[in-house]
N, C-alpha and C. Protein backbone atom coordinates (compact mmCIF):
# COMPACT_ATOMS: atom_id res chain seq x y z
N UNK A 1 17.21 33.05 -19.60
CA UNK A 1 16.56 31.90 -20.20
C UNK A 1 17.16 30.60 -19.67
N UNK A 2 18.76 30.57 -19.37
CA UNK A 2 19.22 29.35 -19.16
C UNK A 2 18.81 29.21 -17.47
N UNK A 3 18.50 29.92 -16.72
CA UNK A 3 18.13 30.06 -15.38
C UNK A 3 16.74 29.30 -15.40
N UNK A 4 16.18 29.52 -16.37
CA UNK A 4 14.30 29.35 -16.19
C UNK A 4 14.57 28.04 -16.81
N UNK A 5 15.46 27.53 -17.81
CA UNK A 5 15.24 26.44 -18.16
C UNK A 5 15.82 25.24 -16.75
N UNK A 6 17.12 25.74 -16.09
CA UNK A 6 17.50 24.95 -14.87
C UNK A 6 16.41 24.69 -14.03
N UNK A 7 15.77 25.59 -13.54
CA UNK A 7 14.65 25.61 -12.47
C UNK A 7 13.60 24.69 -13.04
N UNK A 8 12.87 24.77 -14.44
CA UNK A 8 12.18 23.71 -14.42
C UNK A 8 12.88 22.37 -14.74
N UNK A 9 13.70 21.80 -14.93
CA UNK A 9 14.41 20.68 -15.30
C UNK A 9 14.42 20.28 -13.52
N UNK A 10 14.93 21.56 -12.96
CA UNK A 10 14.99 21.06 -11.44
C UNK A 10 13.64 20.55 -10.83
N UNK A 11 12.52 21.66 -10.91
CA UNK A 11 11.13 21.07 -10.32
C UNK A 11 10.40 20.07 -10.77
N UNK A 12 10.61 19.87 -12.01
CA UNK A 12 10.49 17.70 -12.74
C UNK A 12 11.35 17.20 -11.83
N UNK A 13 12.37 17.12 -11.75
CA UNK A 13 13.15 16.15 -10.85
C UNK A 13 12.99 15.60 -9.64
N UNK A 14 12.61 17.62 -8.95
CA UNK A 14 12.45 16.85 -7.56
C UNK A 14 10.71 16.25 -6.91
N UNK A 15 9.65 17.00 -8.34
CA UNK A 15 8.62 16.04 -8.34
C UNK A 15 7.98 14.89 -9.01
N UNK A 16 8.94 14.62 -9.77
CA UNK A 16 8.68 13.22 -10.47
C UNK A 16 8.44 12.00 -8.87
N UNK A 17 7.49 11.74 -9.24
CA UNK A 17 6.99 10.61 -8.16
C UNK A 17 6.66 11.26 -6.81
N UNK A 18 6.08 12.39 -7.35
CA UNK A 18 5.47 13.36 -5.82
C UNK A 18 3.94 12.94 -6.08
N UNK A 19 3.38 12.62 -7.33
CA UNK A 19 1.82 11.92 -6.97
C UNK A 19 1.28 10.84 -5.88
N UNK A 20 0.52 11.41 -5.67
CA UNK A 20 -0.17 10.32 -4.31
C UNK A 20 -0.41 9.13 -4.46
N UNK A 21 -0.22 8.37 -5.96
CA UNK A 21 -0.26 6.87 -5.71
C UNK A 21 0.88 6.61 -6.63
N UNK A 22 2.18 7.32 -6.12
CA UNK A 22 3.52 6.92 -6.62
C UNK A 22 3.73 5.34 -5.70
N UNK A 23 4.29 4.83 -6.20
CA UNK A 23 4.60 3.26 -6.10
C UNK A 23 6.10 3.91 -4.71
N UNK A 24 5.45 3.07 -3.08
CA UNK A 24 6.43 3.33 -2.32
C UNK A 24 6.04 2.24 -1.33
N UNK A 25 7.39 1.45 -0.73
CA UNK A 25 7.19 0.43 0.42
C UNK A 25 7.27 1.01 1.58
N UNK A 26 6.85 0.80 2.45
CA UNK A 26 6.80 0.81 4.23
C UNK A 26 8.30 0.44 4.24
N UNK A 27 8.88 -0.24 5.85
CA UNK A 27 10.47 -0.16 6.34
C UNK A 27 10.50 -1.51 5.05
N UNK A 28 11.95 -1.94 5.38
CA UNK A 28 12.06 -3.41 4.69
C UNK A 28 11.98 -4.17 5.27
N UNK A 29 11.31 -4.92 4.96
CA UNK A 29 11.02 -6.62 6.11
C UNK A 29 11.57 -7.40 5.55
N UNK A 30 12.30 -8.53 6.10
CA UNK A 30 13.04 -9.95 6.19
C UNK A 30 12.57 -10.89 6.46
N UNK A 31 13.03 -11.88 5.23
CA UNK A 31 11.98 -12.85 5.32
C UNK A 31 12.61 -14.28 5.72
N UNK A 32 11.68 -15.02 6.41
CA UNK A 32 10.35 -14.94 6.38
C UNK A 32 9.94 -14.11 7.59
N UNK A 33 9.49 -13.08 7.18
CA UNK A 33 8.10 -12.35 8.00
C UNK A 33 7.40 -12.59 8.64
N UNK A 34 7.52 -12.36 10.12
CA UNK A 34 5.89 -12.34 11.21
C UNK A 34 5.97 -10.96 11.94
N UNK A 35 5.02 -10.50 11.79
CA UNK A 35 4.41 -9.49 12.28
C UNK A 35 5.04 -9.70 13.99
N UNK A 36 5.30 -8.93 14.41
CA UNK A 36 5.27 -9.11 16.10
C UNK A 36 3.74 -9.27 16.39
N UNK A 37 3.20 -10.02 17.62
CA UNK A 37 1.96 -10.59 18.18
C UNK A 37 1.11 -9.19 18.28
N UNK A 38 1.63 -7.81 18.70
CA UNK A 38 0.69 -6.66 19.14
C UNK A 38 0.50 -6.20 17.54
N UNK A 39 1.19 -5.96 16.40
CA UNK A 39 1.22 -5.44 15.42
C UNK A 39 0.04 -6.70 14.51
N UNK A 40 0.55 -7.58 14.71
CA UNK A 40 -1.00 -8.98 14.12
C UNK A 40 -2.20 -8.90 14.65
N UNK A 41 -2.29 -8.43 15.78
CA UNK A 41 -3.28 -8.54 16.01
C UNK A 41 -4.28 -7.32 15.79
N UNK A 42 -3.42 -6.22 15.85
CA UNK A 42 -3.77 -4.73 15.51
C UNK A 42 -4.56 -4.98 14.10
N UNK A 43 -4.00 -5.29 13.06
CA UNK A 43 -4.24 -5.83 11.75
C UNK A 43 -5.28 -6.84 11.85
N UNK A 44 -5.51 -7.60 12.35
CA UNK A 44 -6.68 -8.70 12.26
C UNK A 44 -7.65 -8.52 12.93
N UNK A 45 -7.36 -7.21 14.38
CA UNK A 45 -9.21 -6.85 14.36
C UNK A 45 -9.31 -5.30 13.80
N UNK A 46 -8.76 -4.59 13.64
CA UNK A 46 -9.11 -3.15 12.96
C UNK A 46 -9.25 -3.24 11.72
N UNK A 47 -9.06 -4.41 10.85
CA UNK A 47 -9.62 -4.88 9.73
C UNK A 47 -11.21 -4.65 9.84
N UNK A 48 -11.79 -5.09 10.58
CA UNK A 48 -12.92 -5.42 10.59
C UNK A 48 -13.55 -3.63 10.76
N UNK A 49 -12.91 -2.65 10.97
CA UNK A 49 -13.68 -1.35 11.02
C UNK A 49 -13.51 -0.79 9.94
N UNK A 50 -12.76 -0.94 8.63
CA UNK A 50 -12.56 -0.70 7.80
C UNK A 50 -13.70 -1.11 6.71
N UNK A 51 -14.00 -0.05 6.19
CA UNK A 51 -15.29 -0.06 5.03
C UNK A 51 -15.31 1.14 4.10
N UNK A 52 -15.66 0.73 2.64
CA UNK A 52 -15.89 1.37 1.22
C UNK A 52 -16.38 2.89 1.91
N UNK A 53 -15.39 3.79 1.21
CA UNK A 53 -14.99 4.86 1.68
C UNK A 53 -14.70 5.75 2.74
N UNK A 54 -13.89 4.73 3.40
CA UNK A 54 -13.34 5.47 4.58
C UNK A 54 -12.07 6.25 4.46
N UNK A 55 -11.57 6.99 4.84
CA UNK A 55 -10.50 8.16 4.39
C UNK A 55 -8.85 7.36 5.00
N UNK A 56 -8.13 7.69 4.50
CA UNK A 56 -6.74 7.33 4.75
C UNK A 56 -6.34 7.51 6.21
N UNK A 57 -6.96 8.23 6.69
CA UNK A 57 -6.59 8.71 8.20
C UNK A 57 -7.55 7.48 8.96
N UNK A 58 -8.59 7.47 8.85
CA UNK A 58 -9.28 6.46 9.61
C UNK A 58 -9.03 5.25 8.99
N UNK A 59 -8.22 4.55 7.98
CA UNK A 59 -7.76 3.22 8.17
C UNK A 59 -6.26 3.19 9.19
N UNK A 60 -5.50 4.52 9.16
CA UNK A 60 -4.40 4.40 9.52
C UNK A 60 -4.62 4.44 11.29
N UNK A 61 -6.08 4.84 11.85
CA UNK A 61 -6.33 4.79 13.10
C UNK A 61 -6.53 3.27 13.50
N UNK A 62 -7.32 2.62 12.54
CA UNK A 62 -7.92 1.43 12.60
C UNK A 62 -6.74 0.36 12.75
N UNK A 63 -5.78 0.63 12.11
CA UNK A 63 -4.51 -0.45 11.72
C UNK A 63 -3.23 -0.24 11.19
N UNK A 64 -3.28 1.29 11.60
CA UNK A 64 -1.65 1.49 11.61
C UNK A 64 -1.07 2.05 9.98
N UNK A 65 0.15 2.62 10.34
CA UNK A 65 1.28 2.23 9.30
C UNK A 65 0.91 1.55 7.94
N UNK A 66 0.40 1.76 6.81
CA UNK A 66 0.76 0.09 5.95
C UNK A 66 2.67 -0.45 5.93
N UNK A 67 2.28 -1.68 5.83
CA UNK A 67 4.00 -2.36 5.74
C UNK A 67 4.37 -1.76 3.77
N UNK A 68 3.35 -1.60 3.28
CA UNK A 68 3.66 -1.59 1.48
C UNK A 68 2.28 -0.71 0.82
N UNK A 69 2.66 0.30 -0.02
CA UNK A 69 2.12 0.93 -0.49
C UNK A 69 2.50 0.46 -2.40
N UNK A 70 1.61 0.44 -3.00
CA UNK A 70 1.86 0.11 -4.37
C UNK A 70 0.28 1.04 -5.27
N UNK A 71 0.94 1.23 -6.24
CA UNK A 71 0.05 1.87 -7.20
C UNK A 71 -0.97 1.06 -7.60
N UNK A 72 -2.30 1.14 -7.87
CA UNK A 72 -3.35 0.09 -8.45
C UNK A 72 -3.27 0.66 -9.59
N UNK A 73 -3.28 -0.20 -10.94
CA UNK A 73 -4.34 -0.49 -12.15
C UNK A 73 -5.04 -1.25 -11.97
N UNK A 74 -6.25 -0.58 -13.90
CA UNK A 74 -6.80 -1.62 -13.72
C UNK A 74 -6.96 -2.90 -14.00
N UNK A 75 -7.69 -3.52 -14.63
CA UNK A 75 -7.61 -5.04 -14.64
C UNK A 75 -6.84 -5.23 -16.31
N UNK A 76 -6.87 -3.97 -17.17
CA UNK A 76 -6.32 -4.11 -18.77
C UNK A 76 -4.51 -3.72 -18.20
N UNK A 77 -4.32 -3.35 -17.26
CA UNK A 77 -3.13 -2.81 -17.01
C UNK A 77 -2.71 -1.63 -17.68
N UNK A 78 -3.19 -0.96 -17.30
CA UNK A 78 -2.68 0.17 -18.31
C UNK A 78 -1.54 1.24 -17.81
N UNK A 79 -0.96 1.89 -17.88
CA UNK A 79 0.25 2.46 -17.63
C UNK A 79 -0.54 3.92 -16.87
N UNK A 80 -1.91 4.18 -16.34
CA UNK A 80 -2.22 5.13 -15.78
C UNK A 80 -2.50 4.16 -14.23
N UNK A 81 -2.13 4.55 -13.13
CA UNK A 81 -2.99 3.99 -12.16
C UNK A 81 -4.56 4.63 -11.76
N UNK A 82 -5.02 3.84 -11.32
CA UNK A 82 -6.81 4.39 -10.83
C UNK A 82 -6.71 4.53 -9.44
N UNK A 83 -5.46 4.29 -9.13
CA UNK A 83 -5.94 4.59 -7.45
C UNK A 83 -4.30 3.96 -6.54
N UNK A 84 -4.50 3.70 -5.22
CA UNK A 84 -2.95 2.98 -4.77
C UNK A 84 -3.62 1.77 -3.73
N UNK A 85 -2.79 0.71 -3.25
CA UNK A 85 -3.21 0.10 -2.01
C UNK A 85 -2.13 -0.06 -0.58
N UNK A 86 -2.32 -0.48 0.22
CA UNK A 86 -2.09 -0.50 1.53
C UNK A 86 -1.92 -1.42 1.85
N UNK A 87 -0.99 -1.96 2.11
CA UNK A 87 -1.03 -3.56 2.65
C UNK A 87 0.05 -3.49 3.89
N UNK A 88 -0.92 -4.29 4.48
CA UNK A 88 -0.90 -4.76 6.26
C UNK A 88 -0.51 -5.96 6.03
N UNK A 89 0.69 -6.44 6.55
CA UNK A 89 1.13 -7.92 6.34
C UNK A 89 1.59 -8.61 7.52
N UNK A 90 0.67 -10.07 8.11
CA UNK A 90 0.81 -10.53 9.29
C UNK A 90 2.20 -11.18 9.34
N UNK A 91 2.00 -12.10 7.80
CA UNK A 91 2.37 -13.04 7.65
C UNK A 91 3.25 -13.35 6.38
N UNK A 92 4.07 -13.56 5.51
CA UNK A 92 4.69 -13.33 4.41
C UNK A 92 6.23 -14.49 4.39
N UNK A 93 6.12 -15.75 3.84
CA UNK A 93 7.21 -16.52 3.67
C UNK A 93 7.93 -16.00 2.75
N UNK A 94 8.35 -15.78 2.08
CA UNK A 94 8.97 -15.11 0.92
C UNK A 94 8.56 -13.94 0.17
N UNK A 95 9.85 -13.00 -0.21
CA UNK A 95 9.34 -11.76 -1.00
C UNK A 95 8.47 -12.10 -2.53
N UNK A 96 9.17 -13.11 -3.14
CA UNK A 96 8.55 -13.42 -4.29
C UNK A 96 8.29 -15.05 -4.70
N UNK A 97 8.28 -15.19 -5.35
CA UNK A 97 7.37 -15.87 -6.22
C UNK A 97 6.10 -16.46 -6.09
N UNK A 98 5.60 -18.00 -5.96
CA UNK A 98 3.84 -17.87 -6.31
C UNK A 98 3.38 -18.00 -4.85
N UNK A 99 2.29 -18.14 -5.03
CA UNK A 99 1.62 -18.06 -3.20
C UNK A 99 1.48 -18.93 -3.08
N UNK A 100 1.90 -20.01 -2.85
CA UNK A 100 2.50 -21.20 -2.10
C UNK A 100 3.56 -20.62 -1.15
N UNK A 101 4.24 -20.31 -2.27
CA UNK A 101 5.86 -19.82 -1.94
C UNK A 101 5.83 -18.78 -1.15
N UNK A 102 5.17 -17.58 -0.98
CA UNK A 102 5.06 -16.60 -0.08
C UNK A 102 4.03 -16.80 1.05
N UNK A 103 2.75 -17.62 0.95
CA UNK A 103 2.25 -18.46 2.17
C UNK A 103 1.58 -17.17 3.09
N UNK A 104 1.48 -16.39 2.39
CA UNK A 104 1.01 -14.80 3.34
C UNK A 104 -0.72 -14.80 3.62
N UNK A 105 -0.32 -13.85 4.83
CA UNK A 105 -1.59 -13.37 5.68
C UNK A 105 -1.39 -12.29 5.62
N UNK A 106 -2.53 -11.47 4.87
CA UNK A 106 -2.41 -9.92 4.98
C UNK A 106 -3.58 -8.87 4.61
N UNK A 107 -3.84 -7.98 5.23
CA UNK A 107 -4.63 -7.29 4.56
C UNK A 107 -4.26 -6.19 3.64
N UNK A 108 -5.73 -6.10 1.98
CA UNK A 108 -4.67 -5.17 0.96
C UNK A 108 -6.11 -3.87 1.09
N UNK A 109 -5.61 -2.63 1.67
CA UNK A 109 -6.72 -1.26 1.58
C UNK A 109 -6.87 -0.80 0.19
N UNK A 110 -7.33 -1.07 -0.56
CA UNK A 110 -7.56 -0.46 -1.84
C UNK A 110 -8.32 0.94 -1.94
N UNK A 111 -7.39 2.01 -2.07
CA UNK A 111 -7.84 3.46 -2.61
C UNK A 111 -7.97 3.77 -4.00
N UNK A 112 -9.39 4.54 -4.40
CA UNK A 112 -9.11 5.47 -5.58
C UNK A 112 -8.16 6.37 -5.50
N UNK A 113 -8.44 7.23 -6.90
CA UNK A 113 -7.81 8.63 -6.77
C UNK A 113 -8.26 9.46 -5.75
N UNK A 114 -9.45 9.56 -5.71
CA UNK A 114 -10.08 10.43 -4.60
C UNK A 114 -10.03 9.99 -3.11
N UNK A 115 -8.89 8.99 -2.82
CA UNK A 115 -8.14 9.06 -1.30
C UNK A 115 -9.39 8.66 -0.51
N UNK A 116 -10.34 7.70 -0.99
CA UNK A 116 -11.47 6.91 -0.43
C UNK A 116 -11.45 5.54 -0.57
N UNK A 117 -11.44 4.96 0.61
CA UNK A 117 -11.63 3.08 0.03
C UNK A 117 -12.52 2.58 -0.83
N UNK A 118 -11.79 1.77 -1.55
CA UNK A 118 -12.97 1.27 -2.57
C UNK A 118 -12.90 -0.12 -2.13
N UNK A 119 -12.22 -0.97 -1.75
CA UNK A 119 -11.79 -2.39 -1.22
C UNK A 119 -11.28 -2.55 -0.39
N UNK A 120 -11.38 -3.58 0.69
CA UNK A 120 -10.75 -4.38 1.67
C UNK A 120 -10.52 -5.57 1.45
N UNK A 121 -9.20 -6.25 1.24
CA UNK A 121 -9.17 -7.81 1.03
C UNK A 121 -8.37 -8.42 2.39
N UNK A 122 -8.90 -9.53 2.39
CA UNK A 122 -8.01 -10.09 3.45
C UNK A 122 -7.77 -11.53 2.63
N UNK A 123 -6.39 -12.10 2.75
CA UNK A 123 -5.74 -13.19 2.57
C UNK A 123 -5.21 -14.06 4.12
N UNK A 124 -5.56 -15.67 4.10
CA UNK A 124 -5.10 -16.34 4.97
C UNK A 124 -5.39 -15.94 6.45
N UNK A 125 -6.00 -15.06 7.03
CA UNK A 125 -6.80 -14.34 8.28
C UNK A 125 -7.46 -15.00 8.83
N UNK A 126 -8.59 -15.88 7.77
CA UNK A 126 -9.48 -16.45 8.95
C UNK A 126 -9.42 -18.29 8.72
């Protein structure tokens, strides 16, 4: 019994945050942030092939890597997410505070649960 109770205490552990829109960043970037010129530009035209339900693999053909992966809710905030996003970042003055202050260019891939785009946003691009 004390064996079966270790093993599951163990398999919570080592999958707590194994769901597919667990909250996870790309490398760490330093700010202020610019994209190298081949990686910006990758991002500002493979944007444009990206459209409402395209699969994770064909945005990652279109534009790479995301720099930041984060969980979506919805607009009540609720403590379930509906889906995760993707963000491609050209441009980024600061990690935080208001957007003045961070001054960013970026695109955000918005996925449901079902690992299909539901949104493309672009900030400061055009």
């Amino acid at each position: 019994m004390f064996i079966r109770s270790l093993l599951v205490v163990a398999m919570v552990t080592l999958c707590s945050g194994c769901g597919k829109s667990a909250a996870r960043t790309g490398p760490a970037l330093t700010y202020p942030y610019l994209a190298p010129a081949e990686r910006a530009q990758q991002i500002r035209t493979g944007r444009l092939a990206l459209v409402v339900g395209s699969s994770p693999e064909a945005v990652k053909k279109a534009v790479g890597e995301p720099d930041e992966v984060r969980d979506l809710f919805d607009k009540i905030k609720s403590a379930k997410p509906v889906g995760y996003t993707w963000w491609y970042i050209v441009e980024r003055r600061a990690a935080s505070g208001s957007a003045a202050d961070r001054a960013e260019k970026l695109v955000r891939v918005s996925f449901g649960l079902d690992d299909r785009v539901t949104k493309v946003d672009a900030w400061g691009l055009d």
